[in-house]
N, C-alpha and C. Protein backbone atom coordinates (compact mmCIF):
# COMPACT_ATOMS: atom_id res chain seq x y z
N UNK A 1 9.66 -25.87 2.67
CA UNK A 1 10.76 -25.14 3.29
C UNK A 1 10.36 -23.68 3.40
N UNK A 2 9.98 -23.32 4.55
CA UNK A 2 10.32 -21.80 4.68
C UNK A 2 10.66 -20.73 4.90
N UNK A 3 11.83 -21.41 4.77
CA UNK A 3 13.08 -20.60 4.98
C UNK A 3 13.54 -19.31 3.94
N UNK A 4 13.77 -17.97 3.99
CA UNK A 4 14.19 -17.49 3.33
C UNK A 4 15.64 -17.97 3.39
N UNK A 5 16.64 -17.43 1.86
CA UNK A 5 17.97 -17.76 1.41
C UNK A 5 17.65 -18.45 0.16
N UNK A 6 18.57 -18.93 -0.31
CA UNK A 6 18.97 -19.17 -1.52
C UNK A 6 18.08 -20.40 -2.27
N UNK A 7 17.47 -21.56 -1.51
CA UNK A 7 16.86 -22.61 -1.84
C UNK A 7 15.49 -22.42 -1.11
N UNK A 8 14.40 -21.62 -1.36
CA UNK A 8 12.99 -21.44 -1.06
C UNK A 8 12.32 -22.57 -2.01
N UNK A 9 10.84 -23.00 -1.25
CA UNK A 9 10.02 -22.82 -1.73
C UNK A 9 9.17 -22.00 -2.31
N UNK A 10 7.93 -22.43 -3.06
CA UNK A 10 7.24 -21.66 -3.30
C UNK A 10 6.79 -19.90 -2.42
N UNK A 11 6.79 -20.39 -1.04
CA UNK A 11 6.70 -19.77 -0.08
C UNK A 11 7.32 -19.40 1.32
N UNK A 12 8.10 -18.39 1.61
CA UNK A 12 8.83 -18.20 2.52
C UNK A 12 8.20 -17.74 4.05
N UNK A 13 8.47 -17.75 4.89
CA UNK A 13 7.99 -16.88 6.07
C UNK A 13 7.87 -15.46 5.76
N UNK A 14 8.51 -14.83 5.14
CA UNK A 14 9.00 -13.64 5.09
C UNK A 14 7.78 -13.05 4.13
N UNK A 15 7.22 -13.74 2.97
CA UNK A 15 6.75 -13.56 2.03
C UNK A 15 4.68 -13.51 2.58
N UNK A 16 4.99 -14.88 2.98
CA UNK A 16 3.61 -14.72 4.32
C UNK A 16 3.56 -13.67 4.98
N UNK A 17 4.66 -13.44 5.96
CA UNK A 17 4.03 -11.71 6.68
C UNK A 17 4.03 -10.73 5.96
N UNK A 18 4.89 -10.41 4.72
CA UNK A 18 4.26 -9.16 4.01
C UNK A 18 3.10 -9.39 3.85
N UNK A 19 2.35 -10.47 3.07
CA UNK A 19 1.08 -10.93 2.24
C UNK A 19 -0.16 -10.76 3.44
N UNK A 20 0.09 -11.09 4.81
CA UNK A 20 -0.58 -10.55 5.96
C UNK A 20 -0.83 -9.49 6.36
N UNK A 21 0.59 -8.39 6.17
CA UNK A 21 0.63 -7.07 6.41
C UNK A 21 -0.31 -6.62 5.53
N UNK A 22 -0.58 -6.88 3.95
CA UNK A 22 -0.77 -6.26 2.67
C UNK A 22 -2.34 -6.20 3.04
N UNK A 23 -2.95 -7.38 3.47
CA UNK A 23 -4.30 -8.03 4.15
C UNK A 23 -4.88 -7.02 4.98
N UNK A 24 -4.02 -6.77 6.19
CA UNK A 24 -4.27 -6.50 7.74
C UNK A 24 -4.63 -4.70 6.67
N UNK A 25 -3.92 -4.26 6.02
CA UNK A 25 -3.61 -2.55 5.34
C UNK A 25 -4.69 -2.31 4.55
N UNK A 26 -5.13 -3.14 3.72
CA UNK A 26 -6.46 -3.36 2.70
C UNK A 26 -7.66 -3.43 3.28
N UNK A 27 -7.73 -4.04 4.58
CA UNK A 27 -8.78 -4.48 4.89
C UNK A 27 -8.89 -3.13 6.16
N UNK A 28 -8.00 -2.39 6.67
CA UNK A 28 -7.89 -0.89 7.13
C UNK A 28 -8.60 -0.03 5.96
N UNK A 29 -8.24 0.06 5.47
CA UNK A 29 -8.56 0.77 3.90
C UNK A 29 -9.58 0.87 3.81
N UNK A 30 -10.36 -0.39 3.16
CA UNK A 30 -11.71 -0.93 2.78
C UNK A 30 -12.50 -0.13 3.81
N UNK A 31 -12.10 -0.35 5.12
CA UNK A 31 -13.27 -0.41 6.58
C UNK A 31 -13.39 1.23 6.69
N UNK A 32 -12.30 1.81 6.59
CA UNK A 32 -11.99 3.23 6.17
C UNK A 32 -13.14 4.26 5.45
N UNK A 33 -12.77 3.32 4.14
CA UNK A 33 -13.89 3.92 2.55
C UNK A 33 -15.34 3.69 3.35
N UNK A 34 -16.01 2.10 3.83
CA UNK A 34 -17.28 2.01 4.02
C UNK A 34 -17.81 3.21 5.03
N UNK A 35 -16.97 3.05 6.26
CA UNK A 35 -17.19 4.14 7.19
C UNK A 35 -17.56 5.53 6.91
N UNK A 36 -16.73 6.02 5.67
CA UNK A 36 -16.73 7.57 5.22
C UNK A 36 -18.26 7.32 3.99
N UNK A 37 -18.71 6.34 3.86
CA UNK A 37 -19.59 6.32 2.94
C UNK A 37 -21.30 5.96 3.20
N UNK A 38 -21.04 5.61 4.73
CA UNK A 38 -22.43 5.27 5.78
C UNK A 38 -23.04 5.80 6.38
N UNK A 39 -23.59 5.52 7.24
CA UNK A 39 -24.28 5.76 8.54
C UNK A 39 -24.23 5.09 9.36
N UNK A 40 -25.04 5.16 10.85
CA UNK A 40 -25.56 4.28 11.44
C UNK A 40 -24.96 2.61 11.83
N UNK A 41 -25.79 1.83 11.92
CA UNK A 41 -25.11 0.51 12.47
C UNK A 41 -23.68 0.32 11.42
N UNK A 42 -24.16 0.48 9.85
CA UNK A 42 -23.04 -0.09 9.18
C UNK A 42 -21.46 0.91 9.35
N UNK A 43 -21.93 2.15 9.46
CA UNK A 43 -20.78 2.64 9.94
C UNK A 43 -20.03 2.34 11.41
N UNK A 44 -20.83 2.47 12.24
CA UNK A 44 -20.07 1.39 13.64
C UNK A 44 -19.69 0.32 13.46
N UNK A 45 -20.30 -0.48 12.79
CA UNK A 45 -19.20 -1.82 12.61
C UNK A 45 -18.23 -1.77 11.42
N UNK A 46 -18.05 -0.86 10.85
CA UNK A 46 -16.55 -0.93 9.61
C UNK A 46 -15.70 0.12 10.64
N UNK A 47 -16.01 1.14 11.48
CA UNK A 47 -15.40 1.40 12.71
C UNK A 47 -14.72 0.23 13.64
N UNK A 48 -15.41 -0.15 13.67
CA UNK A 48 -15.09 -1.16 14.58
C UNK A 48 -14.06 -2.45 13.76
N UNK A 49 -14.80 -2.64 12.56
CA UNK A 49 -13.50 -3.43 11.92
C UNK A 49 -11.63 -2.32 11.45
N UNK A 50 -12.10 -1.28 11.47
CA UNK A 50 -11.08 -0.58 11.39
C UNK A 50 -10.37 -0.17 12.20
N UNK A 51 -10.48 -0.47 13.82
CA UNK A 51 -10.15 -0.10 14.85
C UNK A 51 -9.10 -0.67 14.93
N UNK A 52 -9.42 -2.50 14.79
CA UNK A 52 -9.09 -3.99 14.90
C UNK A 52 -7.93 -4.46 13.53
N UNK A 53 -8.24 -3.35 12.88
CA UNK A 53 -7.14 -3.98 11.58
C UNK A 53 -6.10 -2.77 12.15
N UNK A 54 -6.50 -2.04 12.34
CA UNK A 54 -5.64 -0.70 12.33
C UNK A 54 -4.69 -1.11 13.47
N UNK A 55 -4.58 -1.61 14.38
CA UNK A 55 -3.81 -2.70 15.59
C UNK A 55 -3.04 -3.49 15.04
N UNK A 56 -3.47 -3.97 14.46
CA UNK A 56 -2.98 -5.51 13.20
C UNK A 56 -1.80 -4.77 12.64
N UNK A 57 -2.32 -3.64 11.64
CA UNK A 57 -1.58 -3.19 10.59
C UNK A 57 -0.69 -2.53 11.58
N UNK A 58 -0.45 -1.97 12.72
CA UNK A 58 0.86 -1.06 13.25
C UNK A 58 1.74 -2.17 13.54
N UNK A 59 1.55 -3.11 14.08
CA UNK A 59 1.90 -4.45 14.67
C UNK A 59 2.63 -4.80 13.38
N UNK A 60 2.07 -5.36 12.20
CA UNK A 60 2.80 -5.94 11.53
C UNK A 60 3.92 -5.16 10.80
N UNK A 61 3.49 -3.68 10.79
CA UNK A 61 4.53 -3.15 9.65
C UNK A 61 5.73 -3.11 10.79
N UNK A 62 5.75 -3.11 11.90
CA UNK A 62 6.99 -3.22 12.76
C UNK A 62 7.79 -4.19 12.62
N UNK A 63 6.81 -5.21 12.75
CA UNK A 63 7.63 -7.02 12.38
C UNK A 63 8.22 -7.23 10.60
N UNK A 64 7.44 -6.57 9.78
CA UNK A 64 7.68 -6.75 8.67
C UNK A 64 9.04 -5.29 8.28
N UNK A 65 9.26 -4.35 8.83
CA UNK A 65 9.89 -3.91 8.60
C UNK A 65 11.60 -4.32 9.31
N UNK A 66 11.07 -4.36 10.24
CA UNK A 66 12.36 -5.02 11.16
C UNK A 66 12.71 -6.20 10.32
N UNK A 67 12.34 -7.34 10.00
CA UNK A 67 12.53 -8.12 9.02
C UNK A 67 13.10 -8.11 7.63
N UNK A 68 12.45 -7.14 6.90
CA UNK A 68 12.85 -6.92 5.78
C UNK A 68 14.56 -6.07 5.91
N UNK A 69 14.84 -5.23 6.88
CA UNK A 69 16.18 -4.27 6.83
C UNK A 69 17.32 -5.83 7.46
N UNK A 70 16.46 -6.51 8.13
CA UNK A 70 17.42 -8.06 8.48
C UNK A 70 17.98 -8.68 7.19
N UNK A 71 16.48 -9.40 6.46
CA UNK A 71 17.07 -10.24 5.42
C UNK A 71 17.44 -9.63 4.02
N UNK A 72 17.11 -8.03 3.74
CA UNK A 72 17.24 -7.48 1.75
C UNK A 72 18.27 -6.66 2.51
N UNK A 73 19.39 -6.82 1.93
CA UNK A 73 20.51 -6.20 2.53
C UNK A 73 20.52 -4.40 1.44
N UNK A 74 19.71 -4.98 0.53
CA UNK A 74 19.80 -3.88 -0.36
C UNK A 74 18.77 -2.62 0.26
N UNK A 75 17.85 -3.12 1.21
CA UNK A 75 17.02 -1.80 1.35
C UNK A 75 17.97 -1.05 2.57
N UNK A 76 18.89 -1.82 3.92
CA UNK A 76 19.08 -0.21 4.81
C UNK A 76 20.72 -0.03 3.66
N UNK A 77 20.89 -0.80 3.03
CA UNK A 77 22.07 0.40 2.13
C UNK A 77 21.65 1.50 1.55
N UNK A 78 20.46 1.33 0.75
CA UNK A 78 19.65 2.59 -0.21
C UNK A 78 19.46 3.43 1.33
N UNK A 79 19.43 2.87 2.55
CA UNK A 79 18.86 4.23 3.17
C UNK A 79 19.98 4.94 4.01
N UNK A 80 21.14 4.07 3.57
CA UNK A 80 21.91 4.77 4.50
C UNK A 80 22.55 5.28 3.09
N UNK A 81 22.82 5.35 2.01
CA UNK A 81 23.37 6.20 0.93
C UNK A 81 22.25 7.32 0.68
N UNK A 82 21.38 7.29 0.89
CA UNK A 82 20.00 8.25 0.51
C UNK A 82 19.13 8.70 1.45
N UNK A 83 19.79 9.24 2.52
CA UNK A 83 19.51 9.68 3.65
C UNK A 83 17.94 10.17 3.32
N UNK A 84 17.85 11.25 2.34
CA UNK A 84 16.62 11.83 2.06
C UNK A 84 14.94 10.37 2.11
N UNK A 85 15.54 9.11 1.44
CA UNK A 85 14.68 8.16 1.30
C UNK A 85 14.02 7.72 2.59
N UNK A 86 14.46 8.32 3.81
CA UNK A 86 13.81 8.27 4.83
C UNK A 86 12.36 9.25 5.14
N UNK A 87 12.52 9.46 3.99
CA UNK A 87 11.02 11.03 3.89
C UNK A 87 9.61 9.24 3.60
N UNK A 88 10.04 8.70 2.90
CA UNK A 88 8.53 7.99 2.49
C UNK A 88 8.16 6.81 3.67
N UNK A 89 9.16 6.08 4.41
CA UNK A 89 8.58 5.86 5.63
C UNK A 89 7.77 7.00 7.00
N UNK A 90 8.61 7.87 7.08
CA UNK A 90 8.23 9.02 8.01
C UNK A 90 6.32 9.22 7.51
N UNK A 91 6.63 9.64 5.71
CA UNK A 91 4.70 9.46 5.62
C UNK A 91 4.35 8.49 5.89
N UNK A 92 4.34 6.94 5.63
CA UNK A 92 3.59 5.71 6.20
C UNK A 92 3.61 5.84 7.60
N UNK A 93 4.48 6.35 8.75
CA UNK A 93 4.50 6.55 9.70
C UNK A 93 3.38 7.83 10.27
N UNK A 94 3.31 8.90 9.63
CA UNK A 94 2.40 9.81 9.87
C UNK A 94 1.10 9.54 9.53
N UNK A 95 0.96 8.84 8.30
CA UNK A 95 -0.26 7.91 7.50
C UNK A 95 -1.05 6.96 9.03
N UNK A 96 -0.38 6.58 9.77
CA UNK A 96 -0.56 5.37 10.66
C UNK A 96 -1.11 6.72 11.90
N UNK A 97 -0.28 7.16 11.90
CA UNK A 97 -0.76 8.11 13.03
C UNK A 97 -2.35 8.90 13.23
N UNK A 98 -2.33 9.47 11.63
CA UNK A 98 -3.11 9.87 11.68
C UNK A 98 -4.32 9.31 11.64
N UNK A 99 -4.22 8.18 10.72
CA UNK A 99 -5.34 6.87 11.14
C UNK A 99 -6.10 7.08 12.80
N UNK A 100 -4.76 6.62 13.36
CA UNK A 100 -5.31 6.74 14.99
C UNK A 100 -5.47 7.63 15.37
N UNK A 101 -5.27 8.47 15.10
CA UNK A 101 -5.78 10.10 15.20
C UNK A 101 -7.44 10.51 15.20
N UNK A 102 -7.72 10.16 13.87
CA UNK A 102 -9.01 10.17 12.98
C UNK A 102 -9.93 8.89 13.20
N UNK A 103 -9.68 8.14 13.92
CA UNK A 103 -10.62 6.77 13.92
C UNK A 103 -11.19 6.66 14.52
N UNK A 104 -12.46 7.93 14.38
CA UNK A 104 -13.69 8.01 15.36
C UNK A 104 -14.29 8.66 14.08
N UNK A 105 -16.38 8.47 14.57
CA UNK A 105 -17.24 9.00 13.59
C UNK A 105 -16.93 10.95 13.79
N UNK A 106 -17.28 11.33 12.73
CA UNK A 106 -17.05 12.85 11.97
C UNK A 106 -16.01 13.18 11.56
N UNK A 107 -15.36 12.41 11.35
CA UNK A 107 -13.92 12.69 10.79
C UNK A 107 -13.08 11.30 9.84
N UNK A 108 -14.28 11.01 9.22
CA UNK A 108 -13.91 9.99 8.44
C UNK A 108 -12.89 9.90 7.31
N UNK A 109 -13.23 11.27 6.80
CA UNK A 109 -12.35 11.38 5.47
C UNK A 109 -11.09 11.38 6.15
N UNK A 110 -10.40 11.89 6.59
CA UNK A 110 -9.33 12.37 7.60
C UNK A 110 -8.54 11.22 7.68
N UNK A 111 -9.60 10.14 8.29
CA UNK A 111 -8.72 8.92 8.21
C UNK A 111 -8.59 7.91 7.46
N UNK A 112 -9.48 7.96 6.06
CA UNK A 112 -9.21 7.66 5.21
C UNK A 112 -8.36 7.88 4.13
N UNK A 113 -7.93 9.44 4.44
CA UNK A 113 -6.95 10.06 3.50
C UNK A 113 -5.52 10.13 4.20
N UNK A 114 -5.61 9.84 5.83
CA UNK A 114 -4.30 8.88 6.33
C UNK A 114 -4.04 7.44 5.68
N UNK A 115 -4.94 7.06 5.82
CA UNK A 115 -4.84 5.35 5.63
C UNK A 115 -4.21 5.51 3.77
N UNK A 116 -4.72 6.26 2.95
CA UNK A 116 -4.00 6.76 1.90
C UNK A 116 -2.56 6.74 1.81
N UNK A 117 -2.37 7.82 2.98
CA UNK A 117 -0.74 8.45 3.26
C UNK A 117 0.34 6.89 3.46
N UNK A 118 -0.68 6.52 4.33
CA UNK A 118 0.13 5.27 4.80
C UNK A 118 0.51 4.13 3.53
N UNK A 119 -0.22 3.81 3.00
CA UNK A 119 0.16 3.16 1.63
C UNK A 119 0.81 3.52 0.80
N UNK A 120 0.76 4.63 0.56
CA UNK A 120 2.27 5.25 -0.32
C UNK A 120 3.33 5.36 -0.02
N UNK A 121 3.15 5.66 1.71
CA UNK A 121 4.72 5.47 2.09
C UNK A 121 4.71 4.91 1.86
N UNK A 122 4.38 3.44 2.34
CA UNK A 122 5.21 2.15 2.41
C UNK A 122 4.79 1.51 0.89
N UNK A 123 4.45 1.86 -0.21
CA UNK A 123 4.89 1.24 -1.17
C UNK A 123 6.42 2.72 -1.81
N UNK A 124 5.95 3.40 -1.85
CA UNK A 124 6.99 4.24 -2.01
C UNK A 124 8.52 3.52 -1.14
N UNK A 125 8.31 3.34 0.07
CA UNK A 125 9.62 3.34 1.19
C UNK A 125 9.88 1.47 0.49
N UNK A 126 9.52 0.68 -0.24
CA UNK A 126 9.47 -0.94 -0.60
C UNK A 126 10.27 -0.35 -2.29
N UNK A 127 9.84 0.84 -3.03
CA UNK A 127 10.22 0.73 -4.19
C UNK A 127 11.72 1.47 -4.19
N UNK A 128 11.97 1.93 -2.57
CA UNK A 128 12.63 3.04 -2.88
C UNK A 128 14.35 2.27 -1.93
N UNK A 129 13.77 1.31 -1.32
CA UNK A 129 14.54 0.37 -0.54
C UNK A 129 15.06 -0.75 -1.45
N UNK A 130 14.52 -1.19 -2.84
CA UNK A 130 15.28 -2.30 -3.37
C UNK A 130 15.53 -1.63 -4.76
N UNK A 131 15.51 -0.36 -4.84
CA UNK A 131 16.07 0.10 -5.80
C UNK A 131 17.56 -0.10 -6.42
N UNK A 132 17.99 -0.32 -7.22
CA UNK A 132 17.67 -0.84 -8.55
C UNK A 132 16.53 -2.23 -9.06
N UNK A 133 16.93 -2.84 -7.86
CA UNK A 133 15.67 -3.83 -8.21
C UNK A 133 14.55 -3.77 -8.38
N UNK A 134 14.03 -4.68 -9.48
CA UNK A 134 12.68 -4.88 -9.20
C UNK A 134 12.19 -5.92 -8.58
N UNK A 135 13.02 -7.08 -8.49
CA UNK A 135 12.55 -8.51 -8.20
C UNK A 135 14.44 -8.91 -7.54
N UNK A 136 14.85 -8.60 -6.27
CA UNK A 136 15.88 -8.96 -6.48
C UNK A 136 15.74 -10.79 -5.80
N UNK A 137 17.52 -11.21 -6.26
CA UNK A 137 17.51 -12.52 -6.36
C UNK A 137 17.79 -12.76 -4.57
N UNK A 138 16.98 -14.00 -4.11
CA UNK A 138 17.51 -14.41 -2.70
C UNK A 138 19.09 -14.76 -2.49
N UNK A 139 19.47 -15.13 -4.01
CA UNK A 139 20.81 -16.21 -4.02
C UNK A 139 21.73 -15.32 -4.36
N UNK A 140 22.24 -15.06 -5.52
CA UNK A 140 23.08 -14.13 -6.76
C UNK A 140 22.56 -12.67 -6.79
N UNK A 141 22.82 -12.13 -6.08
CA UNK A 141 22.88 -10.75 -6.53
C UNK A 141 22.77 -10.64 -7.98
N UNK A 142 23.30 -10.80 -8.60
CA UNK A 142 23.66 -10.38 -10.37
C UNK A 142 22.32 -11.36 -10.93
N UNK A 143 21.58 -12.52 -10.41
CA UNK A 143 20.61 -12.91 -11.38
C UNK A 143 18.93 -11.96 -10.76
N UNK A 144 19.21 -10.83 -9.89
CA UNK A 144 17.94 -10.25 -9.54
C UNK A 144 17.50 -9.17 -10.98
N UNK A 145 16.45 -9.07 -10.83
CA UNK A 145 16.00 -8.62 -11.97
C UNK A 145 16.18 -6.73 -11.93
N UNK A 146 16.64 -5.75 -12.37
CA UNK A 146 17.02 -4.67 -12.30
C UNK A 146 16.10 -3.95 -12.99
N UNK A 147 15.78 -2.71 -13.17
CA UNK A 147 14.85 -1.64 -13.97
C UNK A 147 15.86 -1.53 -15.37
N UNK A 148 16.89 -2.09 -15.28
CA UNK A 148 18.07 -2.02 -16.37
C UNK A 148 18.13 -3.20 -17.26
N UNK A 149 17.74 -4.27 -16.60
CA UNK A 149 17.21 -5.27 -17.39
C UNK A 149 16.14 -5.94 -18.03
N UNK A 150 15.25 -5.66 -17.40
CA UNK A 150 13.53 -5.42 -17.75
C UNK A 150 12.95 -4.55 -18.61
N UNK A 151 13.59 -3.38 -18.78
CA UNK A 151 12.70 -2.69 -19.24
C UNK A 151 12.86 -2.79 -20.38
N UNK A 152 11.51 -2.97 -21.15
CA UNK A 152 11.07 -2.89 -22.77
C UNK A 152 11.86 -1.96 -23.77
N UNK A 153 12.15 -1.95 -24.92
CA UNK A 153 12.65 -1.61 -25.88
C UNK A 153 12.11 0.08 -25.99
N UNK A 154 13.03 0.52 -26.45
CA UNK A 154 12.55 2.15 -27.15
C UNK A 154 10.90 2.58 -27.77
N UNK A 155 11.12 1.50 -28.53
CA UNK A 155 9.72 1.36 -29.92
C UNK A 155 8.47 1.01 -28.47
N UNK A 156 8.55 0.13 -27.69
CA UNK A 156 7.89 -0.43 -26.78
C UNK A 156 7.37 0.35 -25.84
N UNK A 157 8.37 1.19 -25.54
CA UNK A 157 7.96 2.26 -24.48
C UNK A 157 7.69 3.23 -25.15
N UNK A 158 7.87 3.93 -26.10
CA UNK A 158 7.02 5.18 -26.78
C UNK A 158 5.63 4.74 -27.35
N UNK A 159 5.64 3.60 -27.68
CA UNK A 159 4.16 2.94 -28.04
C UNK A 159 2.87 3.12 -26.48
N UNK A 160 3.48 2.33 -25.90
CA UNK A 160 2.86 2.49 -24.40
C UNK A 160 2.94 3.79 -23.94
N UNK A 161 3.78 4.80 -23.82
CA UNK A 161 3.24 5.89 -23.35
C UNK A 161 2.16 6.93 -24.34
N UNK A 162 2.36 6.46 -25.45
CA UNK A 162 1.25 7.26 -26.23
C UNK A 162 -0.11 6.50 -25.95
N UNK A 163 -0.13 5.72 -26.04
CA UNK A 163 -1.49 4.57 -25.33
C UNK A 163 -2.15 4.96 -23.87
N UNK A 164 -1.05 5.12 -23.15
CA UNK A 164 -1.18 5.19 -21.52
C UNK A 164 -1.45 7.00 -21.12
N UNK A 165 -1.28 7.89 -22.35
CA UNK A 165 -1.72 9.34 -22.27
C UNK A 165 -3.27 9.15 -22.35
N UNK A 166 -3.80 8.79 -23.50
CA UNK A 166 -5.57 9.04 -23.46
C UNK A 166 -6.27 7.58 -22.70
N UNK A 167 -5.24 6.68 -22.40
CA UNK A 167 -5.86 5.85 -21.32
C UNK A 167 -6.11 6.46 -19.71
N UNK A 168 -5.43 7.51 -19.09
CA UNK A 168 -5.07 7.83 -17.88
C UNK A 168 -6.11 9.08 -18.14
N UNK A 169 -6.08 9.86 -18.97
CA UNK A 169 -7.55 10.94 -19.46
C UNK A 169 -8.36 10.00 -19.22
N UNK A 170 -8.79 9.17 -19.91
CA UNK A 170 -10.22 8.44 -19.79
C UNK A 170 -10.76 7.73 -18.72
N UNK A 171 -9.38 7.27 -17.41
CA UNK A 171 -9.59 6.47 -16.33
C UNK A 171 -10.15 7.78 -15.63
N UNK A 172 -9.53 9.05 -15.70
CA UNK A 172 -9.59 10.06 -14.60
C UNK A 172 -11.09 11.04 -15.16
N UNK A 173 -11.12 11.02 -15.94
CA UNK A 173 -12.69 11.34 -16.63
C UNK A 173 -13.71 10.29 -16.10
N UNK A 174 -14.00 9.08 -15.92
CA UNK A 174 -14.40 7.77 -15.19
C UNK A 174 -14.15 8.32 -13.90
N UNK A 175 -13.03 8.24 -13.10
CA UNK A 175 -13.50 8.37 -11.83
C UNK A 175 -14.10 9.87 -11.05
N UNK A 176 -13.63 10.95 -12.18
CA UNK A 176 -14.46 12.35 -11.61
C UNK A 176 -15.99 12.38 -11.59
N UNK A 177 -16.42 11.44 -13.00
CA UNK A 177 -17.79 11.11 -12.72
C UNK A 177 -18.47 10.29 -12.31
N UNK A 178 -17.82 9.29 -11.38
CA UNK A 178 -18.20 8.34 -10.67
C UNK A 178 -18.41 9.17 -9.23
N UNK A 179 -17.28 9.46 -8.67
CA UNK A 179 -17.17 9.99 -8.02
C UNK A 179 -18.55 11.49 -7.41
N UNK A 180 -18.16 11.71 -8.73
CA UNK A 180 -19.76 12.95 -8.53
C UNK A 180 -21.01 12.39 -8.77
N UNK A 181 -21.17 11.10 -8.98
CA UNK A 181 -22.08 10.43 -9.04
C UNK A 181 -23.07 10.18 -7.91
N UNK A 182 -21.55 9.40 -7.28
CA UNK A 182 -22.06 8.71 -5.91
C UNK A 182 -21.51 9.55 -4.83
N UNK A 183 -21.44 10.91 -4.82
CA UNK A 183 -20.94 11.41 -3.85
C UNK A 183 -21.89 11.61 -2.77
N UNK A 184 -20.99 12.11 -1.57
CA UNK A 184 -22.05 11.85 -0.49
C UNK A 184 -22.34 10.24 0.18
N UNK A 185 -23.19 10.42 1.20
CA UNK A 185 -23.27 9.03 2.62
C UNK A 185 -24.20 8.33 1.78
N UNK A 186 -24.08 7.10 1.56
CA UNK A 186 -24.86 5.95 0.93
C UNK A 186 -26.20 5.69 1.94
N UNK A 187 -27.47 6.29 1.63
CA UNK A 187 -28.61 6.04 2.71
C UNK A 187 -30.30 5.30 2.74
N UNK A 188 -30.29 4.48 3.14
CA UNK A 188 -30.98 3.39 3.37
C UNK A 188 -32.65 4.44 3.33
N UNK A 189 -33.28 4.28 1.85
CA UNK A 189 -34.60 4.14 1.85
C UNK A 189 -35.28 3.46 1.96
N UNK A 190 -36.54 3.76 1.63
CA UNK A 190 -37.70 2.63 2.58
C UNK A 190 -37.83 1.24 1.28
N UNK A 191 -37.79 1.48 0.28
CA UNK A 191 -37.87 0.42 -0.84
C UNK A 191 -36.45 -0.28 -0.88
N UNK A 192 -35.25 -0.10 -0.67
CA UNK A 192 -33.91 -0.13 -0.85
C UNK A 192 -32.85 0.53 -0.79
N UNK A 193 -31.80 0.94 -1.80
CA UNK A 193 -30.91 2.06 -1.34
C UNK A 193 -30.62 2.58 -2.69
């Protein structure tokens, strides 16, 4: 059955085109990073795959958004009580733009740091549309899962944020020196790379 409402399967229609959209955006992304990190043939063809997703991905977030304000009744209420919550689509929208803006060689970063923009909106404009929810219910309103009902105990959450302080130092120490590692165009010597 894939029908969204109250008696789903495992899998809905609805649930497929996000999971496509999520695909078509990642795989923009990916083609994005290789491009800003190449040269030559391999950079023309992650161009070229980024051209082709980047089509995909405007296409779907239209269908998937139009969709989603149809069937989660909870996201155009949050936007019509929270007028301001219209700021994190407008970036996925500028994110997209600038993509197509930037999606030519010498200006790679540009559109990789759109294709950035664009993912935050739209996970920002998804967290900010079923708010209070986290998981709401297709059926019962009252059995969807809330940030009020989920969330871990006092003891639980001061444990984890003292954990998650010198964990987030040590991820961001890791990627400054990764980063300065491998900085710069990845380039094909005569033995390998």
């Amino acid at each position: 059955d894939f029908r969204t409402g109250a008696e789903v399967g495992i899998l809905d229609w609805y649930t497929i085109l996000v999971g496509v959209l999520a695909a078509a955006a990642l795989t923009l992304h990916g083609a994005l990073w290789i491009s800003y990190k190449t040269e030559g043939d391999v950079q023309a063809a992650a161009l070229g795959c980024a051209r082709r997703a980047w089509y995909a991905t405007v296409a779907l977030t239209g269908l998937v958004t139009a969709a989603t304000f149809a069937i989660q009744p909870q996201v155009p209420a949050n936007f019509r009580s929270y007028p301001w919550g219209w700021l994190f689509p407008l970036l996925a929208l500028a994110g997209l733009g600038g993509i197509g803006r930037y999606l030519r060689p010498g200006v790679e970063l540009r559109a990789f740091l759109a294709s950035a923009l664009f993912l935050i909106g739209m996970l920002a404009s998804a967290a900010f549309g079923i708010y209070p929810y986290v998981l709401p219910s297709s059926g019962d309103p009252q059995l969807g899962l809330t940030i009020y009902n989920t969330a871990a105990g006092g003891y639980g959450l001061k444990i984890g944020l003292a954990w998650w302080i010198p964990g987030m130092l040590l991820a961001s120490a890791y990627f400054v020196f990764t980063y300065r590692r491998f900085a710069g165009k990845v380039r094909l010597e005569e033995g390998g790379h």
